[in-house]
C-alpha atoms as a PDB file:
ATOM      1  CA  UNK A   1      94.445  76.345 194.109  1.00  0.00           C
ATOM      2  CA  UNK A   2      96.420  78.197 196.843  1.00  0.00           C
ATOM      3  CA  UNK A   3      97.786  76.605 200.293  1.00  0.00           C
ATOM      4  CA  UNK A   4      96.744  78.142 203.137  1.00  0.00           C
ATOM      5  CA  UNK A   5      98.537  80.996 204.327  1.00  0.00           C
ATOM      6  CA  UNK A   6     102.329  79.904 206.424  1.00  0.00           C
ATOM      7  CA  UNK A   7     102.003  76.534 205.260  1.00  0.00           C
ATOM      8  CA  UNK A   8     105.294  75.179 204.161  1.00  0.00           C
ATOM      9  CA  UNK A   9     106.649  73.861 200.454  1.00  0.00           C
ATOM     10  CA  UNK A  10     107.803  70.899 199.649  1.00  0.00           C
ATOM     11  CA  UNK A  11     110.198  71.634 196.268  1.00  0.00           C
ATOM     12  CA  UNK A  12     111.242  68.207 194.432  1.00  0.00           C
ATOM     13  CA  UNK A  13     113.939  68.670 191.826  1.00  0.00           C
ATOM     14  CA  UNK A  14     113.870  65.603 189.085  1.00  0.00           C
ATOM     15  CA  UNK A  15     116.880  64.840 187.300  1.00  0.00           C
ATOM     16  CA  UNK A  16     118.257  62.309 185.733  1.00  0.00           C
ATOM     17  CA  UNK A  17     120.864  61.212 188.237  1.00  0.00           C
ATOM     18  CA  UNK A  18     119.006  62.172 191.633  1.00  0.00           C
ATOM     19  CA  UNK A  19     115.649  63.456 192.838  1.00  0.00           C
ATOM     20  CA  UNK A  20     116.759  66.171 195.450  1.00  0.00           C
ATOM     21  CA  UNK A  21     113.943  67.789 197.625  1.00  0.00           C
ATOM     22  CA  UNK A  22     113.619  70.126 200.497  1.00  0.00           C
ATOM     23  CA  UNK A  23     110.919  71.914 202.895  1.00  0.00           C
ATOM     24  CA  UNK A  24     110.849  75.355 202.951  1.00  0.00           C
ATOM     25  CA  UNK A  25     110.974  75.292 206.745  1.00  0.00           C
ATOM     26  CA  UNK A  26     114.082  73.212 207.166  1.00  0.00           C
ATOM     27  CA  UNK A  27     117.821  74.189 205.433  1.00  0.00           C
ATOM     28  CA  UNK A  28     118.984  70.329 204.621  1.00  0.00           C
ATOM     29  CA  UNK A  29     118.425  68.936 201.265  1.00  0.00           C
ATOM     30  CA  UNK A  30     117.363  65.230 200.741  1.00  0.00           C
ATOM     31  CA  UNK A  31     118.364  62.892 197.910  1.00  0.00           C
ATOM     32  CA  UNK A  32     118.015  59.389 196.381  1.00  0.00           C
ATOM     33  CA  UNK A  33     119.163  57.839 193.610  1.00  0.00           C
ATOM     34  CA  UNK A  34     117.075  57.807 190.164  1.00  0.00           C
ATOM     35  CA  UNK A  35     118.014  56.406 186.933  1.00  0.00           C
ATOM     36  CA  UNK A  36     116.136  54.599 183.890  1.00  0.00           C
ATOM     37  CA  UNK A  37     114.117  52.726 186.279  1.00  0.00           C
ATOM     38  CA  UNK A  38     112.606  55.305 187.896  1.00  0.00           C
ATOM     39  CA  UNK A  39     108.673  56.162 187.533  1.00  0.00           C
ATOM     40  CA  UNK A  40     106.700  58.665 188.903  1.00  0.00           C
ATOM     41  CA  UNK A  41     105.047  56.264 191.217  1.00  0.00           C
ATOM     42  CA  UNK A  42     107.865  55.493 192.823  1.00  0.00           C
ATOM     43  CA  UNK A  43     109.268  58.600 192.721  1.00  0.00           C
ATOM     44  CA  UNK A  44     106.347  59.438 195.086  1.00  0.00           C
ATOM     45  CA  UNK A  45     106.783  56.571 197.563  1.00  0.00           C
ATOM     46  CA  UNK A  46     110.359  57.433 197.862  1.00  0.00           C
ATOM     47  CA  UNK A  47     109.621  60.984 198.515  1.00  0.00           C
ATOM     48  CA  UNK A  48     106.793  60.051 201.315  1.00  0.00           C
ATOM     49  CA  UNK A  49     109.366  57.565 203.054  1.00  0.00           C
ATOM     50  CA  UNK A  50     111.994  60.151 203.131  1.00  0.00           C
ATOM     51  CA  UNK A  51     110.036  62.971 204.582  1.00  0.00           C
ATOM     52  CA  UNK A  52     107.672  61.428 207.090  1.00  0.00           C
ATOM     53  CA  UNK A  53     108.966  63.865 209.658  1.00  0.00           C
ATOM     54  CA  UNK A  54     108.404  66.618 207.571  1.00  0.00           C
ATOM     55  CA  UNK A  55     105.262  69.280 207.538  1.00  0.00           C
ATOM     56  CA  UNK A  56     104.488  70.522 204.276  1.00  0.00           C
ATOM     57  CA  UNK A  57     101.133  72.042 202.336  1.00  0.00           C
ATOM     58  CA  UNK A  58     102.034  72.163 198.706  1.00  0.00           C
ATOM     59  CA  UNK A  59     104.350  70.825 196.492  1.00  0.00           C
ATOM     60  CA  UNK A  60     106.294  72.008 193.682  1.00  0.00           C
ATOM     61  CA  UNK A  61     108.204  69.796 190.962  1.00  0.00           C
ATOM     62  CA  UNK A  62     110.436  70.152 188.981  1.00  0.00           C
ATOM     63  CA  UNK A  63     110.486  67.990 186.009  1.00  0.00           C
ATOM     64  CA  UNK A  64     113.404  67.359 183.522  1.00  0.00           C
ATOM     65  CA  UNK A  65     111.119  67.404 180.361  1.00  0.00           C
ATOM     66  CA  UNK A  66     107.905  69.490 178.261  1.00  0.00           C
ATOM     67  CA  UNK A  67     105.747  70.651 180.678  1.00  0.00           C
ATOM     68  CA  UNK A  68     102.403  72.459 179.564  1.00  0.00           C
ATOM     69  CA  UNK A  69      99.768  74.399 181.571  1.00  0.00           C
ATOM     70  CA  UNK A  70     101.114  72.559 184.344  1.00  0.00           C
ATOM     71  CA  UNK A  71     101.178  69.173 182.692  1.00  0.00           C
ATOM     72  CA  UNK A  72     103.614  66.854 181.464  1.00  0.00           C
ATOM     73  CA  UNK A  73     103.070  66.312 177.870  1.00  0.00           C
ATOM     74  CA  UNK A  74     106.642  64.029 176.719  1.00  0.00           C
ATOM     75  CA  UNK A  75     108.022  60.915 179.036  1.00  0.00           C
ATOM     76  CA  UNK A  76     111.687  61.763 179.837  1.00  0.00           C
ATOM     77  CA  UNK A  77     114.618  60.605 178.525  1.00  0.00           C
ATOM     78  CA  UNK A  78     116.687  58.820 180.994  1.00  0.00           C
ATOM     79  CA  UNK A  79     113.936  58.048 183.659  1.00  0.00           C
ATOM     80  CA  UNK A  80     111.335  55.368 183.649  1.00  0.00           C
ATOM     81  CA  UNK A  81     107.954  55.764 181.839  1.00  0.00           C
ATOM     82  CA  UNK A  82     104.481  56.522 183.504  1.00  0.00           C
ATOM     83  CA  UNK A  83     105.093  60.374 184.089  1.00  0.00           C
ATOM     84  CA  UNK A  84     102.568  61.356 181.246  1.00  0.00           C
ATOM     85  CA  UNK A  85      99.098  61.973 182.869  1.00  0.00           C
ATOM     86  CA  UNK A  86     100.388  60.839 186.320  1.00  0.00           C
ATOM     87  CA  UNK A  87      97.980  62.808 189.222  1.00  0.00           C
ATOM     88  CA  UNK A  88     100.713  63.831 191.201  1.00  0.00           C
ATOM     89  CA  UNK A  89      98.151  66.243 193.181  1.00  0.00           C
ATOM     90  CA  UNK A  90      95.944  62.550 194.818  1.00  0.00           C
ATOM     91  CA  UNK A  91      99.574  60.992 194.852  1.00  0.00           C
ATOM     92  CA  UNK A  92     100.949  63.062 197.220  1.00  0.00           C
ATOM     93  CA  UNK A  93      97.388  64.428 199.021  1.00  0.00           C
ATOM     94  CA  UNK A  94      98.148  67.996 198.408  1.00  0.00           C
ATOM     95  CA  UNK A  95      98.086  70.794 195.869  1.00  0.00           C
ATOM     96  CA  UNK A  96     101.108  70.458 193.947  1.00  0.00           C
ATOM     97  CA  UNK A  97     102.243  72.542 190.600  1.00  0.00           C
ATOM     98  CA  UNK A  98     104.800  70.631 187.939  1.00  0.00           C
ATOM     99  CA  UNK A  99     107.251  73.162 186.022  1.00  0.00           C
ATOM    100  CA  UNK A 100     110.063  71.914 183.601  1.00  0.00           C
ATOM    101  CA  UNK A 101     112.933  71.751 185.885  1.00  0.00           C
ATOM    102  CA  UNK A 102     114.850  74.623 184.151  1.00  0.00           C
ATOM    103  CA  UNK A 103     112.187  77.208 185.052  1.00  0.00           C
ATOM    104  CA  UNK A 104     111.979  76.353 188.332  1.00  0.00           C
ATOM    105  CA  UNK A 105     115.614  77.078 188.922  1.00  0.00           C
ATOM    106  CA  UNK A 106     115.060  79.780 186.878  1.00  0.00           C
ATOM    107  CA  UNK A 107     112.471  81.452 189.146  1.00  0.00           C
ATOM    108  CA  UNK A 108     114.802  80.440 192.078  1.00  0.00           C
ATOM    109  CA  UNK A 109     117.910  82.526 189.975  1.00  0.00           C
ATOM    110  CA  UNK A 110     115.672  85.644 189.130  1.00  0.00           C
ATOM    111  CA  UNK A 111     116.562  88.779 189.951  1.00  0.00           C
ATOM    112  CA  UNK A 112     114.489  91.241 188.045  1.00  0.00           C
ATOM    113  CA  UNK A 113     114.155  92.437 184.534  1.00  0.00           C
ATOM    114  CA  UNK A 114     114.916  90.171 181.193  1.00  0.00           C
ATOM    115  CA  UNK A 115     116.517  86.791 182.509  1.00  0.00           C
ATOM    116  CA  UNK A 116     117.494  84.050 180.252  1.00  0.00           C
ATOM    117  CA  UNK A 117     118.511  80.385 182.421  1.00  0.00           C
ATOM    118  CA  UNK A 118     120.824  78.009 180.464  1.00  0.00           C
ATOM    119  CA  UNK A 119     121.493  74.866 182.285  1.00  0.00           C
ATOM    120  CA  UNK A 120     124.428  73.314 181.643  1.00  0.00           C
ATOM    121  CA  UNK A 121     124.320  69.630 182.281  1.00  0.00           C
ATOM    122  CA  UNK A 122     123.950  66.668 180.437  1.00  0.00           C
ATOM    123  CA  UNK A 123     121.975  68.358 177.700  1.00  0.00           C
ATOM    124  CA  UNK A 124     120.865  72.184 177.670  1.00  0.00           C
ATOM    125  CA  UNK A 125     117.901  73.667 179.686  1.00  0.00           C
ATOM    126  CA  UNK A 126     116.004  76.660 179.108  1.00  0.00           C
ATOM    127  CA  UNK A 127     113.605  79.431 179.882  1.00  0.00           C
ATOM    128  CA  UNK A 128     113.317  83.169 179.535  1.00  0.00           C
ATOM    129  CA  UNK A 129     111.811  85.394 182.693  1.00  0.00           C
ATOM    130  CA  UNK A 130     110.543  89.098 181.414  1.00  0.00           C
ATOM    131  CA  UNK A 131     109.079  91.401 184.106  1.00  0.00           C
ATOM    132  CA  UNK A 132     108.490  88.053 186.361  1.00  0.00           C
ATOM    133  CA  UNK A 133     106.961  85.383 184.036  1.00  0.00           C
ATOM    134  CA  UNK A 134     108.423  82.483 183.040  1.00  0.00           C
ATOM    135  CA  UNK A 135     108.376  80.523 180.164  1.00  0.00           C
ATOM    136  CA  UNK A 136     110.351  77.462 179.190  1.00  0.00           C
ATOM    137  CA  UNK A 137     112.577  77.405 175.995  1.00  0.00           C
ATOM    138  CA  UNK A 138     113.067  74.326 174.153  1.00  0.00           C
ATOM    139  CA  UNK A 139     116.277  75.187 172.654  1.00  0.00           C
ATOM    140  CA  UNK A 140     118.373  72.864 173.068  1.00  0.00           C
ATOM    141  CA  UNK A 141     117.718  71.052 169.638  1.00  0.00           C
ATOM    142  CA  UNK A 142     117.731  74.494 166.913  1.00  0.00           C
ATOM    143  CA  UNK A 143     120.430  74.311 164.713  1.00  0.00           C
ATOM    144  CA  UNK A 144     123.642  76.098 166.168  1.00  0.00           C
ATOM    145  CA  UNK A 145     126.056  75.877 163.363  1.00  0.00           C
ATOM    146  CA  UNK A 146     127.730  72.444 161.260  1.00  0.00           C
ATOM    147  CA  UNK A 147     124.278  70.711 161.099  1.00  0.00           C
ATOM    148  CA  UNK A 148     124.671  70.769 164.543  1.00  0.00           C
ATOM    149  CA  UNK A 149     122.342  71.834 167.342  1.00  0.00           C
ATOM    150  CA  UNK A 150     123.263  74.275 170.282  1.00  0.00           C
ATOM    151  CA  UNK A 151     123.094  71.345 172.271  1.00  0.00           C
ATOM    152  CA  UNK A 152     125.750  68.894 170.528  1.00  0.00           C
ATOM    153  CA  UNK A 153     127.897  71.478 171.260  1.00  0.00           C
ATOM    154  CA  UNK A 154     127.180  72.448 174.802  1.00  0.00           C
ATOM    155  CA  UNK A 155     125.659  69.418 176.533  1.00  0.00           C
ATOM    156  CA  UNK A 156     128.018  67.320 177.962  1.00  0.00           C
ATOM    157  CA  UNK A 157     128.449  64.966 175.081  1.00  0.00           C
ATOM    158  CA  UNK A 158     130.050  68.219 173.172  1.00  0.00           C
ATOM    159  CA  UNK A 159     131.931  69.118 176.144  1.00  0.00           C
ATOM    160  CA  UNK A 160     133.298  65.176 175.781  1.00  0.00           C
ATOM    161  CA  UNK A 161     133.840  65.546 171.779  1.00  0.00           C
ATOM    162  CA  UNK A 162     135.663  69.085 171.778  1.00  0.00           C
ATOM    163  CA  UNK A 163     137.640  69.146 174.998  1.00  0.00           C
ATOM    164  CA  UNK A 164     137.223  71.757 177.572  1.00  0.00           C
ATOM    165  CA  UNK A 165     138.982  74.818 175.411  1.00  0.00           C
ATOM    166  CA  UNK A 166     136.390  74.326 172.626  1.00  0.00           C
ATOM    167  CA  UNK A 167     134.186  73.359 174.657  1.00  0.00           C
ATOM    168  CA  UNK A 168     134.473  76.958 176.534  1.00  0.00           C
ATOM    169  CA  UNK A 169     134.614  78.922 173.225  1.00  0.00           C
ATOM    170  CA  UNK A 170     131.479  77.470 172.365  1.00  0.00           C
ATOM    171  CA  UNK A 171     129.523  78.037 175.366  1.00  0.00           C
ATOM    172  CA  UNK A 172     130.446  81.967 175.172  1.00  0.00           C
ATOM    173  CA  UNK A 173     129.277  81.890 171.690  1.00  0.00           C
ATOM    174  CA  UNK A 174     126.054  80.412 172.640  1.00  0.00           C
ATOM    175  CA  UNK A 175     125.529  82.615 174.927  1.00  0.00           C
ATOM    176  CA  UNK A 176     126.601  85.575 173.227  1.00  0.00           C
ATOM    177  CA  UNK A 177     124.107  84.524 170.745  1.00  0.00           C
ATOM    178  CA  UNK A 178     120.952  83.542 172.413  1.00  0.00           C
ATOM    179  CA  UNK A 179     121.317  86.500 175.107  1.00  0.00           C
ATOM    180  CA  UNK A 180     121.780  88.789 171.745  1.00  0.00           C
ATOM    181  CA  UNK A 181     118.828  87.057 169.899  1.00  0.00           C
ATOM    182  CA  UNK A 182     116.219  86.982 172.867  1.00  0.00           C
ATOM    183  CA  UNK A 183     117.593  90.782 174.514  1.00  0.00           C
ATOM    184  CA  UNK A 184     118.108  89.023 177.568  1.00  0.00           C
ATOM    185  CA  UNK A 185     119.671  91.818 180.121  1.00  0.00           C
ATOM    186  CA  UNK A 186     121.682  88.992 181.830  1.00  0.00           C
ATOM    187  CA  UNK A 187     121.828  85.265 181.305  1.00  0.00           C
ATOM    188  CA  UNK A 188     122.446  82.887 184.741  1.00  0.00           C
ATOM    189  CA  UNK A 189     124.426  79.871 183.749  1.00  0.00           C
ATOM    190  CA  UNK A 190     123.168  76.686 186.170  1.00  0.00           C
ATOM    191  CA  UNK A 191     123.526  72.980 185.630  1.00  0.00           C
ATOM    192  CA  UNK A 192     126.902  70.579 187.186  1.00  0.00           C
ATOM    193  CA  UNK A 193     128.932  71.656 184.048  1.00  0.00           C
ATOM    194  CA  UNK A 194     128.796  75.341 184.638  1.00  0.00           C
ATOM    195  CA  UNK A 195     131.290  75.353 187.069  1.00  0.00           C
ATOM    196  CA  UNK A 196     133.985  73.975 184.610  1.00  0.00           C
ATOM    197  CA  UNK A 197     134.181  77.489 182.862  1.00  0.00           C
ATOM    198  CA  UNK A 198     137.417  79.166 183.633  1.00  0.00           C
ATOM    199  CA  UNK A 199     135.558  82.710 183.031  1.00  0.00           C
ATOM    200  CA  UNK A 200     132.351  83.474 182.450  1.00  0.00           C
ATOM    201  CA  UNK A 201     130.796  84.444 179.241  1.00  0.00           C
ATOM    202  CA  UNK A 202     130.164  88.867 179.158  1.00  0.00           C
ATOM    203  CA  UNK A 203     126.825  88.801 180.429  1.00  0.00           C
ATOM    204  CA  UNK A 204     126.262  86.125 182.185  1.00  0.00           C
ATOM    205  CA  UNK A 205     126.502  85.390 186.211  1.00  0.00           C
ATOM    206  CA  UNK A 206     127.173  81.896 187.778  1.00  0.00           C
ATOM    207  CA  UNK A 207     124.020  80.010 188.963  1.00  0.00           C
ATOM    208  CA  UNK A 208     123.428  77.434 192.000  1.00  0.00           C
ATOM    209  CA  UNK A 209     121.522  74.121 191.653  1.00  0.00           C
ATOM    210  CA  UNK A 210     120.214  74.892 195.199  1.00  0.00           C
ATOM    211  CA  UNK A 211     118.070  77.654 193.549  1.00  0.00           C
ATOM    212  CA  UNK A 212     115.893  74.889 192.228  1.00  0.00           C
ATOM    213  CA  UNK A 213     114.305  74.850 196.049  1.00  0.00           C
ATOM    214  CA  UNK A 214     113.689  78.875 195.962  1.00  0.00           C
ATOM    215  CA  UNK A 215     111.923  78.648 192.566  1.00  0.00           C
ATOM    216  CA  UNK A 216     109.771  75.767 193.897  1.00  0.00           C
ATOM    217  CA  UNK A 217     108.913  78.181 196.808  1.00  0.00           C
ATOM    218  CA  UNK A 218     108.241  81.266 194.897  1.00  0.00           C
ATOM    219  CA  UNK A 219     105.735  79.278 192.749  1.00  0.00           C
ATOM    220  CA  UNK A 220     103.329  79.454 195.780  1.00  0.00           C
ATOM    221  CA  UNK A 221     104.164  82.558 196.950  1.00  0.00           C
ATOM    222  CA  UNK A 222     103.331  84.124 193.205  1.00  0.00           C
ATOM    223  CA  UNK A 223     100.388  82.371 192.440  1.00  0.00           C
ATOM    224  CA  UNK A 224     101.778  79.434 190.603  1.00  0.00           C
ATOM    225  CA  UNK A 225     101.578  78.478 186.866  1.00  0.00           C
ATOM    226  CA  UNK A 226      98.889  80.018 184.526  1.00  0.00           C
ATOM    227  CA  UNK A 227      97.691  80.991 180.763  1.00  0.00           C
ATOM    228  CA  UNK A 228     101.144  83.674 181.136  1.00  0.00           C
ATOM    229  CA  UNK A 229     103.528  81.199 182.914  1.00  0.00           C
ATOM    230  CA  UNK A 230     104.525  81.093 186.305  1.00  0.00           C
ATOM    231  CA  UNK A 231     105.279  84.466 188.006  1.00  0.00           C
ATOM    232  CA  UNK A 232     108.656  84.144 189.458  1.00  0.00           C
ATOM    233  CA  UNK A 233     107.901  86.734 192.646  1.00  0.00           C
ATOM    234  CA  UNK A 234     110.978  87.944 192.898  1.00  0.00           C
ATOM    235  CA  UNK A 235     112.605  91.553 192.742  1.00  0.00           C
ATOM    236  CA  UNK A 236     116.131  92.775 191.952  1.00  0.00           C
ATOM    237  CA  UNK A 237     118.208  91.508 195.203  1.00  0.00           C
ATOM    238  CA  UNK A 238     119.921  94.838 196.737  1.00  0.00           C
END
């Protein structure tokens, strides 16, 4: 299911302290708060109140949990339940695609070739591009090193528990490792804590939260989500 052709996206970013959204037409970014209490019901309704002066077609979101052919399969962690089997397509009267929100900054980051997305935030988000497809990662929870899981020790409860030197040391190993492991030609580091590296890890460019919109866009342009992943639609920026 396609929108029609120059009709505008609506891209909603989920997280656990905000839902953030914004039209591809228009530059400003809209925001409320979220939290435990929030379910994808009212996630909706919010979104509707806050846009009624806004044209859009489609909608993309981007969802801070397992997402499957397009469907979320796990209720999240620090939102409110209701999100498994929710029809977000008759809730908001239009074709809409869900992507873990990861990959859909990922698509927004992509720049060609072999690109691996960590998110940096409270926990660790995922996914891999190759040749324009997406796929999400879950690997936050493998085992790292210490019975521990790449995740203690880059999420921001490791961040808390080894202070920002270790802290650092460990993300470069991380991502040393993983962009080794997966022959990942660059890796894009996104998420709030990213920006509390000093330097970044030897293969690995800083990423923008805003980025989230452009993947949300791109999943129209490319055709959305299917049997291969999304196709990210986006070249090598000269």
């Amino acid at each position: 299911m396609k929108p029609q052709k120059n009709r505008h996206v609506l891209a909603v970013d989920v997280g656990g302290s905000h839902v953030k959204f914004r039209v591809s037409s228009r530059p400003d970014v809209r925001q409320f708060v979220s939290g435990p209490d929030l379910t994808a019901a009212r996630m909706v309704a919010n979104v509707h109140k806050m846009t009624g002066d806004w044209t859009f077609g489609a909608v993309s979101i981007g969802y801070p949990g397992i997402v499957i052919h397009g469907k979320i399969v796990v209720e999240p962690h620090n939102l409110g339940r209701g999100w498994v089997g929710f029809d977000f397509r008759k809730a908001f009267a239009r074709p809409t695609r869900v992507i873990n929100d990861s990959a859909m900054q990922a698509i927004g980051s992509y720049e060609g070739g072999r690109m691996l997305f960590l998110g940096l935030g409270t926990g660790l988000g995922s996914a891999l591009i190759v040749d324009g497809v997406v796929e999400s990662m879950e690997l936050a929870h493998l085992a790292f090193k210490k019975g521990k899981t790449y995740e203690d020790y880059v999420g921001d409860a490791g961040r808390r528990r080894l202070g920002p030197k270790k802290w650092r040391r460990a993300v470069e190993a991380v991502v040393d490792q993983l962009r080794t492991a997966l022959e990942a030609d660059y890796v894009v580091l996104g998420g709030g804590n990213a920006r509390k590296l000093k330097k970044l890890p030897e293969g690995a460019i800083l990423g923008n939260n805003d980025f989230a919109f452009v993947g949300g866009f791109r999943m129209w342009r490319a055709g959305g989500i299917g049997a291969g992943g999304a196709r990210a639609g986006a070249k090598r920026r000269g």
